[in-house]
C-alpha atoms as a PDB file:
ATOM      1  CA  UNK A   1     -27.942  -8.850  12.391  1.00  0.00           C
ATOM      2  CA  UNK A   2     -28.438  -5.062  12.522  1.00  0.00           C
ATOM      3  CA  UNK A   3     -26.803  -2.479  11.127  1.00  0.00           C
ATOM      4  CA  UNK A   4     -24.060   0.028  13.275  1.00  0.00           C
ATOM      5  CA  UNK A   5     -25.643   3.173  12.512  1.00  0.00           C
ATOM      6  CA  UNK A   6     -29.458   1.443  13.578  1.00  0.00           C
ATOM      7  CA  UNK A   7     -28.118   0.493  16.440  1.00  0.00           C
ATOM      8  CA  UNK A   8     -26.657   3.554  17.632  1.00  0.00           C
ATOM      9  CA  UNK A   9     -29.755   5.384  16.846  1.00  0.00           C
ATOM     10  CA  UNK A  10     -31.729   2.775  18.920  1.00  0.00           C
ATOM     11  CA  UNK A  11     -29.210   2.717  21.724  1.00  0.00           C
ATOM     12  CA  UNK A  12     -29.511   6.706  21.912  1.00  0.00           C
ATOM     13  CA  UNK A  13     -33.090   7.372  21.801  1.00  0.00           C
ATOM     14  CA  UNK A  14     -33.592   4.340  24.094  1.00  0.00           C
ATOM     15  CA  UNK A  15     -31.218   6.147  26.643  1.00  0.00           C
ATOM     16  CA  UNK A  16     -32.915   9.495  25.925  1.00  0.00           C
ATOM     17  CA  UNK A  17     -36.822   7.504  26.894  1.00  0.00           C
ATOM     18  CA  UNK A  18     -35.129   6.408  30.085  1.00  0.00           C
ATOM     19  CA  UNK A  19     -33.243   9.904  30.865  1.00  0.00           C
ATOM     20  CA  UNK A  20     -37.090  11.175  30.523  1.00  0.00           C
ATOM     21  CA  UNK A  21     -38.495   8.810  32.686  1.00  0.00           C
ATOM     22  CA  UNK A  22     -36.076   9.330  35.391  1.00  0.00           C
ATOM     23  CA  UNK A  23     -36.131  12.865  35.638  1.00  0.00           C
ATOM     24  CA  UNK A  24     -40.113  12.822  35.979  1.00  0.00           C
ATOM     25  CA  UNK A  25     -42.053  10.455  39.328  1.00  0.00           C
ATOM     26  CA  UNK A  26     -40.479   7.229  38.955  1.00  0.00           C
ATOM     27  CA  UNK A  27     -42.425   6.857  42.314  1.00  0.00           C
ATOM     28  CA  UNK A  28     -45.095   5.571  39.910  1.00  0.00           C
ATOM     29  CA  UNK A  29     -44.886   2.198  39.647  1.00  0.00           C
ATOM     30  CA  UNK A  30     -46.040   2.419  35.500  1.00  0.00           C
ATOM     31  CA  UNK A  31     -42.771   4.617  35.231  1.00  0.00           C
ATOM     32  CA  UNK A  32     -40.885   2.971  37.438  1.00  0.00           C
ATOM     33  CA  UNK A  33     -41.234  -0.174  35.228  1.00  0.00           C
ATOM     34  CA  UNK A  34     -40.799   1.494  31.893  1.00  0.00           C
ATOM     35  CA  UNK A  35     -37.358   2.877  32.707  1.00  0.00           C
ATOM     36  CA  UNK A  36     -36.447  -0.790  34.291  1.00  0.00           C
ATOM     37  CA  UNK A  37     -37.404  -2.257  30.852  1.00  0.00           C
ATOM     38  CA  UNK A  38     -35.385   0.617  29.365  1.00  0.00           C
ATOM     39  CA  UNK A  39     -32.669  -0.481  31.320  1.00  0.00           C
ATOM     40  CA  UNK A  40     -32.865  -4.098  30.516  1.00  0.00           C
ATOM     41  CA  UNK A  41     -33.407  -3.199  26.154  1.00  0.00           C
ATOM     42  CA  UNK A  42     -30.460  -0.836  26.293  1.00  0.00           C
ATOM     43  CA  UNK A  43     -28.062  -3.970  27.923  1.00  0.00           C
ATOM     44  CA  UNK A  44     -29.694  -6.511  25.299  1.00  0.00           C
ATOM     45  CA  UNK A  45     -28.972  -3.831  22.712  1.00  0.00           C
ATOM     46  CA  UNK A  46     -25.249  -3.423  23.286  1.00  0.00           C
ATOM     47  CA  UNK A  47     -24.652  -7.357  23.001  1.00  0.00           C
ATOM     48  CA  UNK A  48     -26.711  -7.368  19.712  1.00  0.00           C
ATOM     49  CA  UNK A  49     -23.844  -8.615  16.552  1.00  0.00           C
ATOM     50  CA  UNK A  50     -23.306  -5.905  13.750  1.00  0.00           C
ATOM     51  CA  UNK A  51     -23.110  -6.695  10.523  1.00  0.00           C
ATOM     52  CA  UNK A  52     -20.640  -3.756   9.595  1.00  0.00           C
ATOM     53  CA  UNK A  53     -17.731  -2.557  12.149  1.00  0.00           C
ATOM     54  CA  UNK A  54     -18.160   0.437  13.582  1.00  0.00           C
ATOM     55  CA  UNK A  55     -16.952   3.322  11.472  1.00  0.00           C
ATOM     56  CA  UNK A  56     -17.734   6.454  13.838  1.00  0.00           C
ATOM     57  CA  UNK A  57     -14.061   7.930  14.498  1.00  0.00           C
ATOM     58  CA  UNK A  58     -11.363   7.648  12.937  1.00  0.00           C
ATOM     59  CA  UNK A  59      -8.631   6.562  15.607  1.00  0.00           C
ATOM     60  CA  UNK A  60      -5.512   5.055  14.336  1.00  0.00           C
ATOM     61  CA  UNK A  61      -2.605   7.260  14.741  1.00  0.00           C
ATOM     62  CA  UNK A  62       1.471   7.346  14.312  1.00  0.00           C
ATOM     63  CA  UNK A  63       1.686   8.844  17.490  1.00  0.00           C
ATOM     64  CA  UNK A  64       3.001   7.709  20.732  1.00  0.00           C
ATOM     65  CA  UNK A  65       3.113   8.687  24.546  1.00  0.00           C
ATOM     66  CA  UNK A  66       6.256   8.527  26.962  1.00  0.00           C
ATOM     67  CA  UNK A  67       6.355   4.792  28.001  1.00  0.00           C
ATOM     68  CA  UNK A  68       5.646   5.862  31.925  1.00  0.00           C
ATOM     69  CA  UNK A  69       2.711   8.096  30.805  1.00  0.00           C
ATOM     70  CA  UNK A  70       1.251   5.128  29.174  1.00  0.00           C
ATOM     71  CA  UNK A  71       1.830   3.209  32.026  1.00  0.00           C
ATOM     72  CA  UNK A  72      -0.062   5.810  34.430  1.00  0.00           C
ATOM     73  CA  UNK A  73      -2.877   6.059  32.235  1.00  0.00           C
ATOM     74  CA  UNK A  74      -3.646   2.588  33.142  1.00  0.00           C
ATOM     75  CA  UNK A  75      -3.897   3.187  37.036  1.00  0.00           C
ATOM     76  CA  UNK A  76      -7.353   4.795  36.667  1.00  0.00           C
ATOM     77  CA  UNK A  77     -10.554   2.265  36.926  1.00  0.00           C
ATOM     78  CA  UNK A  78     -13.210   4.896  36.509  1.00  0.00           C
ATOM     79  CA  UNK A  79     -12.930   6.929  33.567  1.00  0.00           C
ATOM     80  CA  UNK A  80     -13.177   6.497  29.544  1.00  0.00           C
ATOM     81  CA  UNK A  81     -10.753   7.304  27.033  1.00  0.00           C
ATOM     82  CA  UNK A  82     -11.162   8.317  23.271  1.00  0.00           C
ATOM     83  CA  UNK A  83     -10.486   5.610  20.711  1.00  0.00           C
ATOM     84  CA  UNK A  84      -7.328   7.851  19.537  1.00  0.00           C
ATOM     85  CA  UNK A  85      -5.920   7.610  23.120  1.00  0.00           C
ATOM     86  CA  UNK A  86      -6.835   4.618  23.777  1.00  0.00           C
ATOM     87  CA  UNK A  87      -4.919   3.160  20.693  1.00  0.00           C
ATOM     88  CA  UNK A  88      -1.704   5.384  21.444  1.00  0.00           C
ATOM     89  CA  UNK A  89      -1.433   3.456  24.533  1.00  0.00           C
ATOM     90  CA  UNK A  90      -1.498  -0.333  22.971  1.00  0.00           C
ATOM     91  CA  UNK A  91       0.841   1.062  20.503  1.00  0.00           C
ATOM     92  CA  UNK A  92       3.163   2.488  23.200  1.00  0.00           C
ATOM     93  CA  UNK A  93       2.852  -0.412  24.802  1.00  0.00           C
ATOM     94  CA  UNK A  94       3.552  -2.717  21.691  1.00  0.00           C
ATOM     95  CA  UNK A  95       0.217  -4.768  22.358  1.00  0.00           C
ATOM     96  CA  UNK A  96      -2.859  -4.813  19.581  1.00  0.00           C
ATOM     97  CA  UNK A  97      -5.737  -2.398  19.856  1.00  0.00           C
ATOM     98  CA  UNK A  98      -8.448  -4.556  20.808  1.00  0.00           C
ATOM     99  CA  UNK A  99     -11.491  -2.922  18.663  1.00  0.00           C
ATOM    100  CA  UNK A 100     -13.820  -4.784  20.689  1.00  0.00           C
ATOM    101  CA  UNK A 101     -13.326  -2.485  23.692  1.00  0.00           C
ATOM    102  CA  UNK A 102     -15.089   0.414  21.242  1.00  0.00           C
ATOM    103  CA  UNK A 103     -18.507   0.302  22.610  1.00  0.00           C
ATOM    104  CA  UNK A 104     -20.816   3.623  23.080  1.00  0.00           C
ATOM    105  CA  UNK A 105     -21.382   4.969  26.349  1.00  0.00           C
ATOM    106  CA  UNK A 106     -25.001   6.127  27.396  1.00  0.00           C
ATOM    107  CA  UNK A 107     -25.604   7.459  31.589  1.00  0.00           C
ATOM    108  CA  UNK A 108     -26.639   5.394  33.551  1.00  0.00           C
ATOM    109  CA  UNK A 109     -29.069   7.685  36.404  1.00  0.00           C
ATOM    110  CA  UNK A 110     -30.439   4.325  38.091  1.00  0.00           C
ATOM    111  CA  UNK A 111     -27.061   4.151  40.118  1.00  0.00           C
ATOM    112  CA  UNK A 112     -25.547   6.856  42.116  1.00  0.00           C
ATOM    113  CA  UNK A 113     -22.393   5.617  41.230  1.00  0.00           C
ATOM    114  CA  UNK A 114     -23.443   5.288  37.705  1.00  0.00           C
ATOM    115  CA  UNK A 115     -22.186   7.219  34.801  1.00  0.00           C
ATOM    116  CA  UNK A 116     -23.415  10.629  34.394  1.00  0.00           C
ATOM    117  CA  UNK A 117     -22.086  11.917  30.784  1.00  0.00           C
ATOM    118  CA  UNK A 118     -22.465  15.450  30.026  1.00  0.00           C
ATOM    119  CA  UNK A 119     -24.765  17.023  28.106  1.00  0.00           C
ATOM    120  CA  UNK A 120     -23.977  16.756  24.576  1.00  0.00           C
ATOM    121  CA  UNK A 121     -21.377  12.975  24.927  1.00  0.00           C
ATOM    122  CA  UNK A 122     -24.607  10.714  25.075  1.00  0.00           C
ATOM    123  CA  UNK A 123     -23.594   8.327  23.196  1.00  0.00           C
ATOM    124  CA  UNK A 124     -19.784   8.857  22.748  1.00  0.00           C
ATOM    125  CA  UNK A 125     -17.520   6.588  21.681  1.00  0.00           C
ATOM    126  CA  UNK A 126     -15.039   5.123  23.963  1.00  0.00           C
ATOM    127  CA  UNK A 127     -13.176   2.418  25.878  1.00  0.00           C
ATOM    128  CA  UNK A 128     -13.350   2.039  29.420  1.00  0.00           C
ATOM    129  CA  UNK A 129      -9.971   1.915  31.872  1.00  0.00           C
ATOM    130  CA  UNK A 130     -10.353  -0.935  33.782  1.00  0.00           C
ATOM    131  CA  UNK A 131     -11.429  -3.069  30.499  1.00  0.00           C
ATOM    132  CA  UNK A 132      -7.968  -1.324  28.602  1.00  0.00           C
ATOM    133  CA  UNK A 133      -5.702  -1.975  31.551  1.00  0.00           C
ATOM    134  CA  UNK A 134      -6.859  -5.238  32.243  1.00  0.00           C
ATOM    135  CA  UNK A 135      -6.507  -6.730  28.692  1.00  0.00           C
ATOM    136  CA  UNK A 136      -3.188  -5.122  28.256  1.00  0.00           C
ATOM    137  CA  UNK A 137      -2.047  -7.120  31.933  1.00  0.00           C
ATOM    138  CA  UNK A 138      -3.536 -10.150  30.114  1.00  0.00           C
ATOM    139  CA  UNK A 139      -1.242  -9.616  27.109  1.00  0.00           C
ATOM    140  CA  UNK A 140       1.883  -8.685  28.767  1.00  0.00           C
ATOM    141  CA  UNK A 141       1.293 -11.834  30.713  1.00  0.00           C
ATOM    142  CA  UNK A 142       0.891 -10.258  34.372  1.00  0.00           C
ATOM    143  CA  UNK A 143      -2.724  -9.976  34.613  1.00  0.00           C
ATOM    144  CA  UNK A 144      -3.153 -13.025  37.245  1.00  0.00           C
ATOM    145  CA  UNK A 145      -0.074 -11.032  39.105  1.00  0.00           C
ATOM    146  CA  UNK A 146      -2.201  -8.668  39.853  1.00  0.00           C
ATOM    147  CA  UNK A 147      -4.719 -10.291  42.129  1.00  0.00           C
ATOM    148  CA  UNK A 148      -8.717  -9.441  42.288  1.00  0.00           C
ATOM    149  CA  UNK A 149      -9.767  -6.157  43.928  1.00  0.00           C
ATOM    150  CA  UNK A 150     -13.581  -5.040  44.364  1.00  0.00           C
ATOM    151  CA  UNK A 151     -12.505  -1.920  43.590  1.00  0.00           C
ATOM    152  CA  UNK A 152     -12.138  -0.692  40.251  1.00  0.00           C
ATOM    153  CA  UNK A 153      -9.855   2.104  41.030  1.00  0.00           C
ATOM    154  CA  UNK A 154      -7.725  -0.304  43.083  1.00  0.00           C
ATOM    155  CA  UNK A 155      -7.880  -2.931  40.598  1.00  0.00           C
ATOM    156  CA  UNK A 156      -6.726  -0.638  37.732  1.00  0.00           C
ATOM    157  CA  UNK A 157      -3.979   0.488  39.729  1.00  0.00           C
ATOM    158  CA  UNK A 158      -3.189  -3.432  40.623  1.00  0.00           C
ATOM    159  CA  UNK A 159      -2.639  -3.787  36.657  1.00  0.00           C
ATOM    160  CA  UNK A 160      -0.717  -0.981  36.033  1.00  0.00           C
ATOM    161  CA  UNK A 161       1.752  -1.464  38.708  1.00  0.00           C
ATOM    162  CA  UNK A 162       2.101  -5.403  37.823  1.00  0.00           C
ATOM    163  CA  UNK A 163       2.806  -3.812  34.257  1.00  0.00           C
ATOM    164  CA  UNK A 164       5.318  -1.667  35.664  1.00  0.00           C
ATOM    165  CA  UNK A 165       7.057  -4.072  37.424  1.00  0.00           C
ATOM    166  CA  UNK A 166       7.661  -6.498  34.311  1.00  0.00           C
ATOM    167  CA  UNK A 167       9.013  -2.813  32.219  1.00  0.00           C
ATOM    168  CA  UNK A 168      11.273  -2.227  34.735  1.00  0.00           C
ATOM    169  CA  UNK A 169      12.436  -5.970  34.615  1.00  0.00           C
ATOM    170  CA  UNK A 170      12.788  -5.661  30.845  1.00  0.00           C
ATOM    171  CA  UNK A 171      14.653  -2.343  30.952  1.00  0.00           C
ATOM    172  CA  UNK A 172      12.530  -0.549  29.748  1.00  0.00           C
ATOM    173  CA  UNK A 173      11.390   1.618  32.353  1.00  0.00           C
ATOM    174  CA  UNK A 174      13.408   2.951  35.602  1.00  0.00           C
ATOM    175  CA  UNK A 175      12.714   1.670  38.947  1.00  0.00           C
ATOM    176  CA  UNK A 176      11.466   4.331  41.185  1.00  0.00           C
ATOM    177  CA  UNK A 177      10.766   2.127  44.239  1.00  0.00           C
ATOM    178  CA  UNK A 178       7.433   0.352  45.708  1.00  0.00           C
END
């Protein structure tokens, strides 16, 4: 097994090598190869075991959001959110923060629709929206409610508003309509 902080360093010097190759001729074919295999290290990578737990932020808190805030959150498919925010919502939500979800995000400049992280956030630690709202629909029992979308944008919102629907039926939260 390898060590969290190795890995990390491999994962973000690996991403750097590929961020290199891509911004020079990946019209030759050498290149164009190099950044593939880049590519295909940098997936193998992230499904490597640790032998430690990742330790990089600190993101337990006491805090919580407003119940429909949380709920909101959970409509968006496309974007990351801090470990700290990310946690406030399971705990609004009264479901477990699934650590597993922590992962560290690198860009992705193969794909147009890819993920392009600033300068600076290579490497940042997060959890991504679809992944959060579709394990909390799994816990609160509504995920298969929801139905299967190619979208990610429409299948976060899919989630959220089957999650809505059984807070309203609780109680918990007020029925606006829709």
């Amino acid at each position: 097994m390898i060590k969290h902080e190795q890995k990390h360093k491999i994962l973000k010097h690996l991403a750097e090598a590929g961020n290199e190759l891509l911004l020079s001729n990946l019209e030759d074919p050498l290149k164009r190869k190099g950044y593939l295999d880049i590519q295909s290290l940098l997936i193998g990578l992230e499904c490597l075991e640790e032998e430690d737990e990742c330790k990089c932020e600190e993101y337990e808190t006491e805090d919580v959001m407003p119940l429909e805030e949380a709920v909101e959150s959970l409509s968006d498919g496309h974007g990351l959110r801090v470990p700290k925010l990310a946690f406030m919502i399971c705990k609004t939500l009264e479901v477990p923060f699934p650590k597993n979800l922590l992962r560290h995000w690198y860009s992705d400049w193969s794909d147009p629709k890819g993920m392009h992280m600033n300068e600076g956030c290579e490497g940042a630690l997060g959890v991504w929206s679809l992944e959060l709202s579709e394990y909390i629909a799994e816990k609160l029992g509504v995920k298969e409610k929801a139905g299967r979308y190619l979208g990610r944008g429409f299948q976060a919102q899919a989630y959220a508003h089957e999650i809505r629907k059984l807070l309203v039926e609780q109680g918990k939260l007020e029925d606006k309509g829709g």
